[in-house]
C-alpha atoms as a PDB file:
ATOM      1  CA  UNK A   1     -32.182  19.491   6.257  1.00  0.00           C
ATOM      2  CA  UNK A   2     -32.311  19.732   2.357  1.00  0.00           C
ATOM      3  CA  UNK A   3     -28.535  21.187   2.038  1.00  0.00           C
ATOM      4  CA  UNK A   4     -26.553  18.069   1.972  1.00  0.00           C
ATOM      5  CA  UNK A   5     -23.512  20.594   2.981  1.00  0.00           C
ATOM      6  CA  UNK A   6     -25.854  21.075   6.211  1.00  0.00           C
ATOM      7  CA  UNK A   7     -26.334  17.329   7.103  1.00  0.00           C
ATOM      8  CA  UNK A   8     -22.729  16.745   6.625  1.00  0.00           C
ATOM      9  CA  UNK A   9     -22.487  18.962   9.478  1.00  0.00           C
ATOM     10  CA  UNK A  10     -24.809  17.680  11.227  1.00  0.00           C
ATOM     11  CA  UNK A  11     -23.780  14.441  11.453  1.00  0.00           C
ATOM     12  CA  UNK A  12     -20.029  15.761  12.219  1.00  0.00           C
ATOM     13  CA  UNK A  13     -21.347  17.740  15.183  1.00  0.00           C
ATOM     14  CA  UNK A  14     -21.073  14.229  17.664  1.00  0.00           C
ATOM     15  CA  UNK A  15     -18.356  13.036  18.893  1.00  0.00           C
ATOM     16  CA  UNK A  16     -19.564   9.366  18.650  1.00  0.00           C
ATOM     17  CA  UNK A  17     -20.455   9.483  15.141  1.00  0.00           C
ATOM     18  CA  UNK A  18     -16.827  11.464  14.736  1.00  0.00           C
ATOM     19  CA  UNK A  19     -15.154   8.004  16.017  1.00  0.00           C
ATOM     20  CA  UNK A  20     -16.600   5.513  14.188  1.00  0.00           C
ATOM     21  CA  UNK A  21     -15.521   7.816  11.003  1.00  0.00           C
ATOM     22  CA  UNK A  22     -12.587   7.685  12.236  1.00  0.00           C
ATOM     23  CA  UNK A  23     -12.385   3.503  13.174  1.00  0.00           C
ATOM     24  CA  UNK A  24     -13.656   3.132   9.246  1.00  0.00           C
ATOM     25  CA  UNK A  25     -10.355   4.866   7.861  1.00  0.00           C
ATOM     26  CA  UNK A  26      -8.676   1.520   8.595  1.00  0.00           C
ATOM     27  CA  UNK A  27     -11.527  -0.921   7.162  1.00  0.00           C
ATOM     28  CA  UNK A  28     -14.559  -1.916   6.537  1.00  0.00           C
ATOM     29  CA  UNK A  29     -16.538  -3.172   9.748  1.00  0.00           C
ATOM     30  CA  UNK A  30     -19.255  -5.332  10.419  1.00  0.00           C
ATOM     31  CA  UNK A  31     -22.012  -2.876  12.432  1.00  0.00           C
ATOM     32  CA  UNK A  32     -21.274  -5.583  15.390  1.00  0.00           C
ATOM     33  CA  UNK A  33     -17.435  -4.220  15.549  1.00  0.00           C
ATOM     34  CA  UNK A  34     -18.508  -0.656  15.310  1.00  0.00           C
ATOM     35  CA  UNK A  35     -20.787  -1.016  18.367  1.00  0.00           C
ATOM     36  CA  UNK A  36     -18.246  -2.793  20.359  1.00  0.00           C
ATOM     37  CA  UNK A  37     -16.028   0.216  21.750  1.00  0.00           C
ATOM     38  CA  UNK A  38     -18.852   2.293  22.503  1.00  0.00           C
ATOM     39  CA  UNK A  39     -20.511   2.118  26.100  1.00  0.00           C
ATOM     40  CA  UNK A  40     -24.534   1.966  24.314  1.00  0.00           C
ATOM     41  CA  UNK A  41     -26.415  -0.403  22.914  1.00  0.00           C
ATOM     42  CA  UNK A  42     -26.897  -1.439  19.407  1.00  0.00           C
ATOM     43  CA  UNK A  43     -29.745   0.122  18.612  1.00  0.00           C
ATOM     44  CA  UNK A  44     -27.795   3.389  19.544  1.00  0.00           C
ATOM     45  CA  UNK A  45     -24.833   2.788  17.081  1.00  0.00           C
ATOM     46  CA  UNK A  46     -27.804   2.152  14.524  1.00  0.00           C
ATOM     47  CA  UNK A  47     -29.166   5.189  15.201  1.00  0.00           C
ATOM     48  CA  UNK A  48     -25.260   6.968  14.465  1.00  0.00           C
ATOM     49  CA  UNK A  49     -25.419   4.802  11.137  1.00  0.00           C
ATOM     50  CA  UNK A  50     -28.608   5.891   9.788  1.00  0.00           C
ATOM     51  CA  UNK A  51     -27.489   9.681  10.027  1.00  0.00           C
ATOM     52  CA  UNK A  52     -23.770   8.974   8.377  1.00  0.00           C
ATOM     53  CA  UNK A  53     -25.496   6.724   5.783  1.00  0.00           C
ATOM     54  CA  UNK A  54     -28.029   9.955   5.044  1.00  0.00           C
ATOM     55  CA  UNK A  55     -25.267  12.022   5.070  1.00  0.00           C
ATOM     56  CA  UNK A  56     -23.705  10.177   2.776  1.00  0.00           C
ATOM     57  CA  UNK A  57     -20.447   9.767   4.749  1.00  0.00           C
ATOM     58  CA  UNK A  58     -20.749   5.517   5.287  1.00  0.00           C
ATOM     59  CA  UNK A  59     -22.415   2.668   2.727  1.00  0.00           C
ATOM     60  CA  UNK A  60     -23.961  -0.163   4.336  1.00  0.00           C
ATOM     61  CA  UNK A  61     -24.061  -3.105   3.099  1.00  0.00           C
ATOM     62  CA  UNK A  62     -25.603  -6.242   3.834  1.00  0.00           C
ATOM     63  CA  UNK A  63     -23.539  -9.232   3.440  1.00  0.00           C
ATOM     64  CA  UNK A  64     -25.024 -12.891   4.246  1.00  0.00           C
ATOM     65  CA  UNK A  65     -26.289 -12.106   7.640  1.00  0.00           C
ATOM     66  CA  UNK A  66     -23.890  -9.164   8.650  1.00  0.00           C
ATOM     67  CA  UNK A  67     -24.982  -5.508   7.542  1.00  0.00           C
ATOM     68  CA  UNK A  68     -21.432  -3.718   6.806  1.00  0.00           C
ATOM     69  CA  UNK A  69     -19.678  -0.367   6.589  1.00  0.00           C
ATOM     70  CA  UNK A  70     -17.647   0.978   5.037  1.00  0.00           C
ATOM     71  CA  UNK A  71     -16.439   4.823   4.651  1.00  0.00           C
ATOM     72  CA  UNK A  72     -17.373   6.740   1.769  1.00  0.00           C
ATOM     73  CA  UNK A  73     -15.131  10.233   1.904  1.00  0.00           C
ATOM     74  CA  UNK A  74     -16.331  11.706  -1.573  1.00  0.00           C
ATOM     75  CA  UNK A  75     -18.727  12.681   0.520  1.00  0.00           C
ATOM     76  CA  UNK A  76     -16.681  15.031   3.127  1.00  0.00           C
ATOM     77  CA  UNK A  77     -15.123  16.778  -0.072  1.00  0.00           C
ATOM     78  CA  UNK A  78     -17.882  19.588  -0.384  1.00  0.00           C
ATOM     79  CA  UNK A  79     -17.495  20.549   2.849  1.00  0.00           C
ATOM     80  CA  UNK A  80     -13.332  20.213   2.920  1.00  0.00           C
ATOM     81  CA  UNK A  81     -13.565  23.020   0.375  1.00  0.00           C
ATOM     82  CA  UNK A  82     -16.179  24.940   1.977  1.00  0.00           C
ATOM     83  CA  UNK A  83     -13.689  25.124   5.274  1.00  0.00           C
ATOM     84  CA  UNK A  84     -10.771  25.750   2.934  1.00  0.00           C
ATOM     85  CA  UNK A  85     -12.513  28.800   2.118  1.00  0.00           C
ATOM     86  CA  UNK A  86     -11.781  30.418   5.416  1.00  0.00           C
ATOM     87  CA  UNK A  87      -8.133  29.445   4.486  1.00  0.00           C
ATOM     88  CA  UNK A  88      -5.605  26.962   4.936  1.00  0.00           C
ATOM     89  CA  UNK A  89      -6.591  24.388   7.686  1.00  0.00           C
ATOM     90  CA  UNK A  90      -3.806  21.726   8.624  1.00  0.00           C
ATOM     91  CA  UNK A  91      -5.343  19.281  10.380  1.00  0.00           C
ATOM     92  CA  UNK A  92      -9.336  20.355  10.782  1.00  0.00           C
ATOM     93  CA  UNK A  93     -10.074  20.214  14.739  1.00  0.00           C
ATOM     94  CA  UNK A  94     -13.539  19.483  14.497  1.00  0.00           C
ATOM     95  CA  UNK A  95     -13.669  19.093  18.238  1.00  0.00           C
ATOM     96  CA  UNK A  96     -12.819  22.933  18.331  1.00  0.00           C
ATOM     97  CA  UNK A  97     -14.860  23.721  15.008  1.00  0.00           C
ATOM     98  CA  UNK A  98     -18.265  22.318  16.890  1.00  0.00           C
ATOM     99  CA  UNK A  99     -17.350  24.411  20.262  1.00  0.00           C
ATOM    100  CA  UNK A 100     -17.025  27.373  17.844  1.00  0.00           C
ATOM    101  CA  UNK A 101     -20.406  27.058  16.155  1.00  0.00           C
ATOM    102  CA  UNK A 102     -22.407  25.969  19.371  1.00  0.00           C
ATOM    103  CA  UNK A 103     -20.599  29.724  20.742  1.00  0.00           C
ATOM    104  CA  UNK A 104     -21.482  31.575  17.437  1.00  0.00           C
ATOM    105  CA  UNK A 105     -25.037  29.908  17.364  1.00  0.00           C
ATOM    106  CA  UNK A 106     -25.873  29.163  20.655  1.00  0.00           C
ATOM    107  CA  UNK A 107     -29.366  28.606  21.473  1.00  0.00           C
ATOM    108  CA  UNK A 108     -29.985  32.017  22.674  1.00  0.00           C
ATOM    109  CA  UNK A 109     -28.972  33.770  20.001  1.00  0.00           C
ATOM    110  CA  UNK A 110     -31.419  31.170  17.733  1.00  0.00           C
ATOM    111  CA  UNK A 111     -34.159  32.685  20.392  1.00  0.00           C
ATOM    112  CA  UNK A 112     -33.835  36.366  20.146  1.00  0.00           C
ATOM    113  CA  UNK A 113     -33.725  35.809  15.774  1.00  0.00           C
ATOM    114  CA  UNK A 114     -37.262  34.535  16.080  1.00  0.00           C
END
């Protein structure tokens, strides 16, 4: 994906990834704390971290021994105005927004393009 508006999406599109945005509004947090909630294993929430890091949503940061997080939200700004475009949104479901784009581009439909 070479549209960084596109791997913003991207890496809002799962619900895990979605929480641990959300957990990083309050703080910064070790990658240790950001694994703890979830029921997978730490290579798992490392894979979630790479794709918000490319996306340019979280920083890491290593610090001593512990790697670090923290939220970056400059980076959801391009696509805040892209959705404002479609009008006023107060707050942005994204739970409903990714329903609505897996239903407007469902595989299928990807299928019969080709």
């Amino acid at each position: 994906m070479s549209d960084p508006l596109d791997t913003v999406f991207a890496a809002l599109a799962d619900p895990t990834r979605r929480s641990i945005l959300a957990m990083l509004l309050e703080d910064d947090m070790a990658v240790t704390d950001v694994a703890e909630p979830f029921d997978m294993s730490l290579a798992a929430i490392s894979k979630h971290l790479v794709i918000l890091t490319r996306a340019g949503l979280i920083a890491q940061e290593k610090r001593g021994r512990v790697k670090w997080c923290k939220l970056e939200p400059g980076a959801m700004k391009a696509a805040s105005v892209w959705m404002q475009g479609f009008g006023q949104f107060e707050p942005v479901n994204l739970d409903a927004f990714e329903r609505f784009l897996e239903a407007e581009f469902s595989p299928e439909d990807r299928n019969r393009e080709e």
